[in-house]
N, C-alpha and C. Protein backbone atom coordinates (compact mmCIF):
# COMPACT_ATOMS: atom_id res chain seq x y z
N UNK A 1 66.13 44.47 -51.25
CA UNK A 1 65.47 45.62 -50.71
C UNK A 1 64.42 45.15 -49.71
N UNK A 2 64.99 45.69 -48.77
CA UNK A 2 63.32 45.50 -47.44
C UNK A 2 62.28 46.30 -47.21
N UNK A 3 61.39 45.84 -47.57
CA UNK A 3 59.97 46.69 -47.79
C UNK A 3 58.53 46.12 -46.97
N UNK A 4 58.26 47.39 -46.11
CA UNK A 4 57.29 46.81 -45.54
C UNK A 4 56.05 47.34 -45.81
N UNK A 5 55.32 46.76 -46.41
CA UNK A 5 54.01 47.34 -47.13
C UNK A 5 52.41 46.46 -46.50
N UNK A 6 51.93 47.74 -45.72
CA UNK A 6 50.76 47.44 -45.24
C UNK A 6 49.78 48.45 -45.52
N UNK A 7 48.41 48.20 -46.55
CA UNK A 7 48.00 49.20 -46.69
C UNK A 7 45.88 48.67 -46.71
N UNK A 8 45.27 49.37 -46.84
CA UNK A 8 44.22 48.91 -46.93
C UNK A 8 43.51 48.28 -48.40
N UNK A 9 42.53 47.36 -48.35
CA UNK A 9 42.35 46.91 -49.64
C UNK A 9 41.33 48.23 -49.82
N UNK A 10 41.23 48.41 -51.15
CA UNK A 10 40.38 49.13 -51.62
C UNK A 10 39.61 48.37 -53.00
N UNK A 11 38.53 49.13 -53.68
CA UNK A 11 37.65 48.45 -54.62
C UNK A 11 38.55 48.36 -55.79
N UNK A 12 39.87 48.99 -56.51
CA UNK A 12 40.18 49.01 -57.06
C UNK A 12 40.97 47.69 -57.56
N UNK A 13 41.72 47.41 -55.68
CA UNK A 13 42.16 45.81 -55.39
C UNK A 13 41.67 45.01 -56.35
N UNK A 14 40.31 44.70 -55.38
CA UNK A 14 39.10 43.87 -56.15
C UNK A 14 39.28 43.82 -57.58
N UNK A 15 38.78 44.88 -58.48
CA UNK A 15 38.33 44.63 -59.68
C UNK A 15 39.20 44.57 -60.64
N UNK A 16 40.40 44.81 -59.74
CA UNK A 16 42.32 44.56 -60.60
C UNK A 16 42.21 42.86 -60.90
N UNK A 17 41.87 42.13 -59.91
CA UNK A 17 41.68 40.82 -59.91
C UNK A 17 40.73 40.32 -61.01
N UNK A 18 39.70 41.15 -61.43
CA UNK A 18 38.91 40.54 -62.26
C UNK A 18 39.63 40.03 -63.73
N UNK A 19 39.65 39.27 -64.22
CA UNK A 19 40.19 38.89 -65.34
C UNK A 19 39.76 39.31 -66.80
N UNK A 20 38.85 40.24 -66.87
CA UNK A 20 38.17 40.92 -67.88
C UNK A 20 39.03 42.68 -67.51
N UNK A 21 39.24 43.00 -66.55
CA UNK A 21 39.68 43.97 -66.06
C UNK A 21 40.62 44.76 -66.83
N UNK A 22 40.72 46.28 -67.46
CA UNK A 22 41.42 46.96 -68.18
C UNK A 22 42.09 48.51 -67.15
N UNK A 23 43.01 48.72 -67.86
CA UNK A 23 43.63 49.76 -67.28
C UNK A 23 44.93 50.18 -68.39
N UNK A 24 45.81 51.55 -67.98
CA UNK A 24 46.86 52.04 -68.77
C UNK A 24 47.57 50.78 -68.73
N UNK A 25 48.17 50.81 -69.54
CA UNK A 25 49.49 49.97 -69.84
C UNK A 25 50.43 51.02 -69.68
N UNK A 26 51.92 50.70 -68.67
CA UNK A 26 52.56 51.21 -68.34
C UNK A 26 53.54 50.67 -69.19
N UNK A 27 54.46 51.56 -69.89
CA UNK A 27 55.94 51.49 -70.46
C UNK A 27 56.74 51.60 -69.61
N UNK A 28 57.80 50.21 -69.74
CA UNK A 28 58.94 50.17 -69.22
C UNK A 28 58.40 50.03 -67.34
N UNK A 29 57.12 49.23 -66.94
CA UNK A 29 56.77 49.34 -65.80
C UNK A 29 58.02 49.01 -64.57
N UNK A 30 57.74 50.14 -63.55
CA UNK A 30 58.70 49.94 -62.18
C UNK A 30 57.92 50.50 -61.21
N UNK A 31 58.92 50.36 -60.19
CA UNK A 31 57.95 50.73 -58.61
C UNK A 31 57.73 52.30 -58.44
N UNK A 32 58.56 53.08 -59.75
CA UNK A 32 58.71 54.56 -60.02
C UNK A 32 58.03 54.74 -61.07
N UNK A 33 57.18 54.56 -62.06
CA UNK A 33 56.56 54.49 -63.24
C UNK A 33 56.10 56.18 -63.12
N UNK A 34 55.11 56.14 -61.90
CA UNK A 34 54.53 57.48 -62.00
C UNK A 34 55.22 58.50 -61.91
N UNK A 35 57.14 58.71 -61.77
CA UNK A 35 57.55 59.53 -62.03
C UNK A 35 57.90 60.20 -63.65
N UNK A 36 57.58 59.39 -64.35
CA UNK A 36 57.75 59.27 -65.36
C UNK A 36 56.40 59.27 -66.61
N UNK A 37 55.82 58.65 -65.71
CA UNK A 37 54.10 59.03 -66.57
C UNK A 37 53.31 59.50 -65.18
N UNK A 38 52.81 60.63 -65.41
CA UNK A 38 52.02 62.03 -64.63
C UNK A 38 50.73 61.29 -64.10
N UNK A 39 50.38 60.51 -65.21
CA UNK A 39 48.97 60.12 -65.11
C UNK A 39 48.85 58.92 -64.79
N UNK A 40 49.65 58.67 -63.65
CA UNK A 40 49.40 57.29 -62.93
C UNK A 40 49.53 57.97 -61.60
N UNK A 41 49.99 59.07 -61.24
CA UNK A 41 50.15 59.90 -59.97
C UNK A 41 48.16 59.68 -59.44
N UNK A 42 48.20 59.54 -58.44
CA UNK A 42 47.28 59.26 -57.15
C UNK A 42 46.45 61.09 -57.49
N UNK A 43 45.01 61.35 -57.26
CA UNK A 43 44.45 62.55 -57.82
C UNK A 43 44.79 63.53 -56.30
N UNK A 44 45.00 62.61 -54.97
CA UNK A 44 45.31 63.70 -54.24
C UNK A 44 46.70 63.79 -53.86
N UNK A 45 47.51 64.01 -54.90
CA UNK A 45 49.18 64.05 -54.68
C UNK A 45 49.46 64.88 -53.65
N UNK A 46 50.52 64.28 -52.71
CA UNK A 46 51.08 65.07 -51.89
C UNK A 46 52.39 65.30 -52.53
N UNK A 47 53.15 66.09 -52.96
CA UNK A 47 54.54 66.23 -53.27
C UNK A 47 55.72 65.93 -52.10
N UNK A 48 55.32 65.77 -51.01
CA UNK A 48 56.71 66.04 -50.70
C UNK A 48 56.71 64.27 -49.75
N UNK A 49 55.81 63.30 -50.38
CA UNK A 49 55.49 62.07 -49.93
C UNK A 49 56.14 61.00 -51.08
N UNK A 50 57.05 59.88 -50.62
CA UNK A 50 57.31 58.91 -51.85
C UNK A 50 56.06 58.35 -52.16
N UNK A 51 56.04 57.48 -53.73
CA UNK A 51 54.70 56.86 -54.10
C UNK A 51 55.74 55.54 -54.76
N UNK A 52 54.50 54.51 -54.44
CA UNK A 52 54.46 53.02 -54.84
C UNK A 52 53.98 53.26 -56.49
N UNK A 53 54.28 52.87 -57.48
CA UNK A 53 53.18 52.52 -58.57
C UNK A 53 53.30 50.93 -58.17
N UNK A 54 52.16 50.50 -58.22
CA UNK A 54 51.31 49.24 -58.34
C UNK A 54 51.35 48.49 -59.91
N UNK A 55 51.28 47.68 -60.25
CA UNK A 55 51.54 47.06 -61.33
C UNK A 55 51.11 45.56 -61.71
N UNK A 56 50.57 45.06 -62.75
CA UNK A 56 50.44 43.77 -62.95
C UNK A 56 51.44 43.28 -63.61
N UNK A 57 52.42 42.82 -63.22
CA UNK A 57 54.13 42.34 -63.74
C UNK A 57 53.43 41.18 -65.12
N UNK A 58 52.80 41.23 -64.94
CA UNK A 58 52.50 39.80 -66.39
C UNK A 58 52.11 40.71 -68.07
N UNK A 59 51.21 41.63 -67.40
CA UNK A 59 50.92 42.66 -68.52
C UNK A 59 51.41 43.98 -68.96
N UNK A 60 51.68 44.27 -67.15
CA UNK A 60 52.14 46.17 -66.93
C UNK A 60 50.98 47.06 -66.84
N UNK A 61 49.67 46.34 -66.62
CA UNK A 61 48.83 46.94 -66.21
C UNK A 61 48.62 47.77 -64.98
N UNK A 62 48.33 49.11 -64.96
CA UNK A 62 48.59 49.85 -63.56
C UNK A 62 47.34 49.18 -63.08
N UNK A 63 47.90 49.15 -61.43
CA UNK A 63 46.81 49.12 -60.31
C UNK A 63 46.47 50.18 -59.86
N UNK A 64 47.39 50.74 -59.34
CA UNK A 64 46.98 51.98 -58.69
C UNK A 64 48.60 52.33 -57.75
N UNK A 65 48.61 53.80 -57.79
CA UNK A 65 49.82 54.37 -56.92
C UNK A 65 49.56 54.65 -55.63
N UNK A 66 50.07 54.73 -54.97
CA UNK A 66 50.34 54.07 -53.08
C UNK A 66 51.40 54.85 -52.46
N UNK A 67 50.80 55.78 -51.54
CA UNK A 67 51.94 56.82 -50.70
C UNK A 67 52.96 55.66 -50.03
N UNK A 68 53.72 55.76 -50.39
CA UNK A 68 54.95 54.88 -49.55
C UNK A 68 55.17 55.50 -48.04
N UNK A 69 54.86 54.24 -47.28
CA UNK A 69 55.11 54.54 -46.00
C UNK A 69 56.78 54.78 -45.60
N UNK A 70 56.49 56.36 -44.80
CA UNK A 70 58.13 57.11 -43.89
C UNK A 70 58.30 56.03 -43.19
N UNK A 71 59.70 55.97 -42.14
CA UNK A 71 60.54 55.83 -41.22
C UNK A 71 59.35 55.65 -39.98
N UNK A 72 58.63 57.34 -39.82
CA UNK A 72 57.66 57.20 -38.89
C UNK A 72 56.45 56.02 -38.73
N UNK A 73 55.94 55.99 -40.15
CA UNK A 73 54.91 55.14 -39.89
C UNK A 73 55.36 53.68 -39.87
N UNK A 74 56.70 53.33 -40.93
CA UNK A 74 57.43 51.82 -40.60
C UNK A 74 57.16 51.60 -39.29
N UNK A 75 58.25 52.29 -38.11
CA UNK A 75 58.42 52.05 -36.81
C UNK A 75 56.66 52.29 -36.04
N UNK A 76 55.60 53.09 -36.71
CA UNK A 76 54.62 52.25 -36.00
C UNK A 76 54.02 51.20 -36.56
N UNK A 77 54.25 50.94 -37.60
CA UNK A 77 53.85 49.38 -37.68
C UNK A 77 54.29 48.14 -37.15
N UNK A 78 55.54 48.36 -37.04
CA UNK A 78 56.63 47.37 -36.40
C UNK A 78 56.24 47.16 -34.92
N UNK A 79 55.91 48.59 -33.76
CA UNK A 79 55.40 48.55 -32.98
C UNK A 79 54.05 47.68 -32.44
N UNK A 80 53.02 47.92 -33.10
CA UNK A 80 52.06 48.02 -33.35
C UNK A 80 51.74 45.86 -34.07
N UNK A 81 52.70 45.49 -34.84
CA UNK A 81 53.16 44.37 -34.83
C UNK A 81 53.61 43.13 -33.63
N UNK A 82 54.69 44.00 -33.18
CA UNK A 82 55.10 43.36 -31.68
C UNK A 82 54.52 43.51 -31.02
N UNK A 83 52.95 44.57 -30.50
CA UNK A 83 52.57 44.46 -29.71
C UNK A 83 51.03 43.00 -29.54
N UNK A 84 50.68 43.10 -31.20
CA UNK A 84 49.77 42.01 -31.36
C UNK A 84 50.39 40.74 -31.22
N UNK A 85 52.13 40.41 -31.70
CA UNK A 85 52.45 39.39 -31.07
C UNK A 85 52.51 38.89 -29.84
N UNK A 86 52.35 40.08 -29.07
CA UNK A 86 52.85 39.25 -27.27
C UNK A 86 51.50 39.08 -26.98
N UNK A 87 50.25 40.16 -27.61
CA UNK A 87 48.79 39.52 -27.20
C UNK A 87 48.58 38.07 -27.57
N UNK A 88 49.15 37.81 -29.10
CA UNK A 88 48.71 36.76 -29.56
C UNK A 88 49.52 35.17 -29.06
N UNK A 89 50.50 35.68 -28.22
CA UNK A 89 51.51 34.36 -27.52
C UNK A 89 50.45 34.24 -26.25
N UNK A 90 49.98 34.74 -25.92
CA UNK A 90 48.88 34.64 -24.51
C UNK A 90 47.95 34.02 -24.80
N UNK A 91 47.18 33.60 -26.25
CA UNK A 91 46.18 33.09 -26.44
C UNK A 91 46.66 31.57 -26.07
N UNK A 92 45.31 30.75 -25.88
CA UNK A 92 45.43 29.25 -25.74
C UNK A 92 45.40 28.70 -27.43
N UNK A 93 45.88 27.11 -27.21
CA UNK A 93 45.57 26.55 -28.57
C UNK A 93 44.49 27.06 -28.68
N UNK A 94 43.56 26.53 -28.42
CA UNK A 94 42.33 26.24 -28.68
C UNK A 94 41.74 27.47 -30.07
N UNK A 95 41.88 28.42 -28.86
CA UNK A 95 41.96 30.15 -29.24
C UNK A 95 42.34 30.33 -30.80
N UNK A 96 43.85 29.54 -30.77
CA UNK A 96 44.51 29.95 -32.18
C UNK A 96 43.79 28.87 -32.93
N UNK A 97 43.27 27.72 -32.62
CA UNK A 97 42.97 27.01 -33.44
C UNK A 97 41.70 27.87 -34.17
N UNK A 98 41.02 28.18 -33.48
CA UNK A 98 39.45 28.74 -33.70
C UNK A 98 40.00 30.01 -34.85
N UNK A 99 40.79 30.81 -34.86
CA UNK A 99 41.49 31.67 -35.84
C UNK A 99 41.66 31.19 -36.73
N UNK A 100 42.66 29.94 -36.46
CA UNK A 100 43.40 29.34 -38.08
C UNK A 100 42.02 28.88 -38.82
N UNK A 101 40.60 28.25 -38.21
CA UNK A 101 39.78 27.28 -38.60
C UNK A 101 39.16 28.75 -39.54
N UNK A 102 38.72 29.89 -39.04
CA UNK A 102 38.10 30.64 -39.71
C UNK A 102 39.00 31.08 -40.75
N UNK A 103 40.22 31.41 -40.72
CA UNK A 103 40.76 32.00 -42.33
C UNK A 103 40.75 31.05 -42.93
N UNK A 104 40.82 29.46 -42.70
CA UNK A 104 40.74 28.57 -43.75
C UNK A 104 39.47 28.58 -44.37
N UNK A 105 38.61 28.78 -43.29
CA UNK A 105 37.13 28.94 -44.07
C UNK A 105 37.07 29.71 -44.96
N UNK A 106 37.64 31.31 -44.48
CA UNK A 106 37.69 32.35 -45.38
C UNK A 106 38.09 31.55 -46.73
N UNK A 107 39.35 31.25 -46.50
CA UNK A 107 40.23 31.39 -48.13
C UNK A 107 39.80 30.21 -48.76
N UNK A 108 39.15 29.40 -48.39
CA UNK A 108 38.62 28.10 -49.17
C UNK A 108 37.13 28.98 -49.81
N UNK A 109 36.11 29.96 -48.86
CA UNK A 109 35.13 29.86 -49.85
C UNK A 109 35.70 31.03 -50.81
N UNK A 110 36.78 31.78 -50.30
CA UNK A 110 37.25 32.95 -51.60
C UNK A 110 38.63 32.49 -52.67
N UNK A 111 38.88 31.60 -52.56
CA UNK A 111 39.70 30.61 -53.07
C UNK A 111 40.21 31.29 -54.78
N UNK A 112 38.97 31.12 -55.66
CA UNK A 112 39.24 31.65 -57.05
C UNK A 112 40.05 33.05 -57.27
N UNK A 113 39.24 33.63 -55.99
CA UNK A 113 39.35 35.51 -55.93
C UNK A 113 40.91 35.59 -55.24
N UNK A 114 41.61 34.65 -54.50
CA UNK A 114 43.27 34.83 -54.00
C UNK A 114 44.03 34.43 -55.21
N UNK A 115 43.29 33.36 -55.66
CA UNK A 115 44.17 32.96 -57.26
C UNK A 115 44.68 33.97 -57.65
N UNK A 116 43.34 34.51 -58.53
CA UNK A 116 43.34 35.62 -59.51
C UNK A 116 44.33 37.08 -58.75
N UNK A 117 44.22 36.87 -57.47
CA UNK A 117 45.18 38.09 -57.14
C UNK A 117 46.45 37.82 -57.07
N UNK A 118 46.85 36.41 -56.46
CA UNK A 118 48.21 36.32 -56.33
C UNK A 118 48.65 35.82 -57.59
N UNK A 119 47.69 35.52 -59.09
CA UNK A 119 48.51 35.87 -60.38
C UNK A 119 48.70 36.98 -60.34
N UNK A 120 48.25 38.26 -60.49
CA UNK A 120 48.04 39.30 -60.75
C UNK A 120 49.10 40.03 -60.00
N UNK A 121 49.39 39.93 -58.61
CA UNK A 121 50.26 40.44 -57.89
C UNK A 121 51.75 40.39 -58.28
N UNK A 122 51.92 38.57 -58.57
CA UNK A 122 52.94 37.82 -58.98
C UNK A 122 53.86 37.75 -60.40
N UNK A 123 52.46 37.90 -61.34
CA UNK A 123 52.66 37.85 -62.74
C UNK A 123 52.87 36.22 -63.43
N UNK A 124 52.83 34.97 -61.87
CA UNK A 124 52.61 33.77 -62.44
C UNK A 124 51.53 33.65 -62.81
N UNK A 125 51.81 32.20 -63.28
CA UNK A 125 50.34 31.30 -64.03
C UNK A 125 49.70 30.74 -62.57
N UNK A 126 48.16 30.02 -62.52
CA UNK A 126 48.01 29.43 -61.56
C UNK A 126 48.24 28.10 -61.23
N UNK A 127 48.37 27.48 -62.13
CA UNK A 127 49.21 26.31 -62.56
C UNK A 127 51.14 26.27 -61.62
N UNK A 128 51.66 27.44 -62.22
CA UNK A 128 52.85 27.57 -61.13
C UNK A 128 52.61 27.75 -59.99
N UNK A 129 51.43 28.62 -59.62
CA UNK A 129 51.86 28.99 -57.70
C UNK A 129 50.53 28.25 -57.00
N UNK A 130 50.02 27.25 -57.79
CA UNK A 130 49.16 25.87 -57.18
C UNK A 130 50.28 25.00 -56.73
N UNK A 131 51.63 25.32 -57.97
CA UNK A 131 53.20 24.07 -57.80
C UNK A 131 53.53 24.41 -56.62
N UNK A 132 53.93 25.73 -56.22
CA UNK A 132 54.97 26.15 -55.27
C UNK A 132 54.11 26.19 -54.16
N UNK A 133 52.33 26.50 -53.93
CA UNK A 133 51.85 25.70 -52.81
C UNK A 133 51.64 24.76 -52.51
N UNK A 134 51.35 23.83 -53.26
CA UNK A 134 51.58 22.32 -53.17
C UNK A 134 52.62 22.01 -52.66
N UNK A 135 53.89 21.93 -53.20
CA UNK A 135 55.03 22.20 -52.78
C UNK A 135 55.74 22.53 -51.30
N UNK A 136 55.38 23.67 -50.83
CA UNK A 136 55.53 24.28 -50.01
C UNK A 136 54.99 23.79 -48.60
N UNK A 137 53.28 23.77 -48.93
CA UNK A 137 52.62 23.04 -47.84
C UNK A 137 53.22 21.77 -47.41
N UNK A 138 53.57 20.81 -48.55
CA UNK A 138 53.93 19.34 -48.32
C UNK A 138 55.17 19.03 -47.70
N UNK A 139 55.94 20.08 -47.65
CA UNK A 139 57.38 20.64 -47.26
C UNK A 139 57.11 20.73 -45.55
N UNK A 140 56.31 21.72 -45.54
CA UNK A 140 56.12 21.95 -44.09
C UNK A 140 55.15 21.06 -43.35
N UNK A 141 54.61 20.39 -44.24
CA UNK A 141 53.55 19.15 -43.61
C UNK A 141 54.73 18.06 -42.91
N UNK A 142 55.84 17.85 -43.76
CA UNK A 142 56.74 16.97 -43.67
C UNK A 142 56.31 15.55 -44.22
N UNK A 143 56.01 16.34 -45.23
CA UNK A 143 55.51 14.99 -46.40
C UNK A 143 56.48 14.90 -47.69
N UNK A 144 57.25 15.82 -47.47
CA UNK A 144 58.06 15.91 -49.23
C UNK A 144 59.68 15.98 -48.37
C-alpha cells in the first residue's frame, strides 16, 4: 500500500513519546480502529472525510486519529514536493552542507526524544533500530 502521510506534529506527538505515557488500549489495533471504537474518532469529526487511527504497534496504545489526506491534497503535496526539489537542486554544496550540518545538530542534541519515537512509531526495541542504523549508515558509508 502507498501512503503518503504528511501532517503536523502536535503536543500529543510529543508526550506519546514519553515513556511513562498512558492512553486507551485499542483491541484488535488497525489503521481503521476508530471505525469500530467511537471513542478514538477525532472531537471535530467530519463524516464524509477518511481517518488514520494512530497507534503504538508494541502496546496498541492510541495516539491519536488523523483525517486522511484526498487525491486533492496528495497531488498538492506531490506538487508542492517537486517544486522544493528543483529549488533545492539550485542550491550550492556549501548551501546543502550548512542544512545537513544543522539537522545533525538538531538530531544529535534531540537524539533520546527520535529514539523514543521511532520505538513508538515502529513498535521496535532501541537496541534493534540502533542495529538497522548502524547497519544501514555503514552500508551507505561503504564500510560494510
Amino acid at each position: 500500500m502507498a501512503c503518503i502521510f504528511i501532517s503536523r506534529v502536535s503536543d500529543t506527538d510529543y508526550q506519546a513519546a514519553d515513556p511513562e505515557w498512558r492512553s486507551l488500549q485499542i483491541h484488535n489495533a488497525n489503521l481503521r480502529s476508530h471505525l469500530t471504537e467511537l471513542e478514538l474518532l477525532p472531537h471535530h469529526f467530519m463524516g464524509e472525510r477518511d481517518y488514520i487511527t494512530c497507534y503504538d504497534p508494541a502496546n496498541s496504545l492510541h495516539i491519536r486519529t488523523v483525517i486522511a489526506d484526498n487525491d486533492r491534497e496528495i497531488r498538492a503535496k506531490i506538487i508542492r514536493a517537486r517544486d522544493a526539489q528543483e529549488t533545492w537542486a539550485q542550491t550550492t554544496f556549501a548551501e546543502r552542507r550548512r542544512v545537513m550540518r544543522s539537522l545533525l545538530k538538531w538530531l544529535v542534541e534531540n537524539q533520546q526524544e527520535c529514539a523514543r519515537v521511532a520505538c513508538r512509531d515502529t513498535g521496535k526495541t532501541r537496541k534493534y533500530l540502533f542495529h538497522v542504523v548502524w547497519i544501514s549508515g555503514a552500508t551507505h558509508c561503504g564500510t560494510r
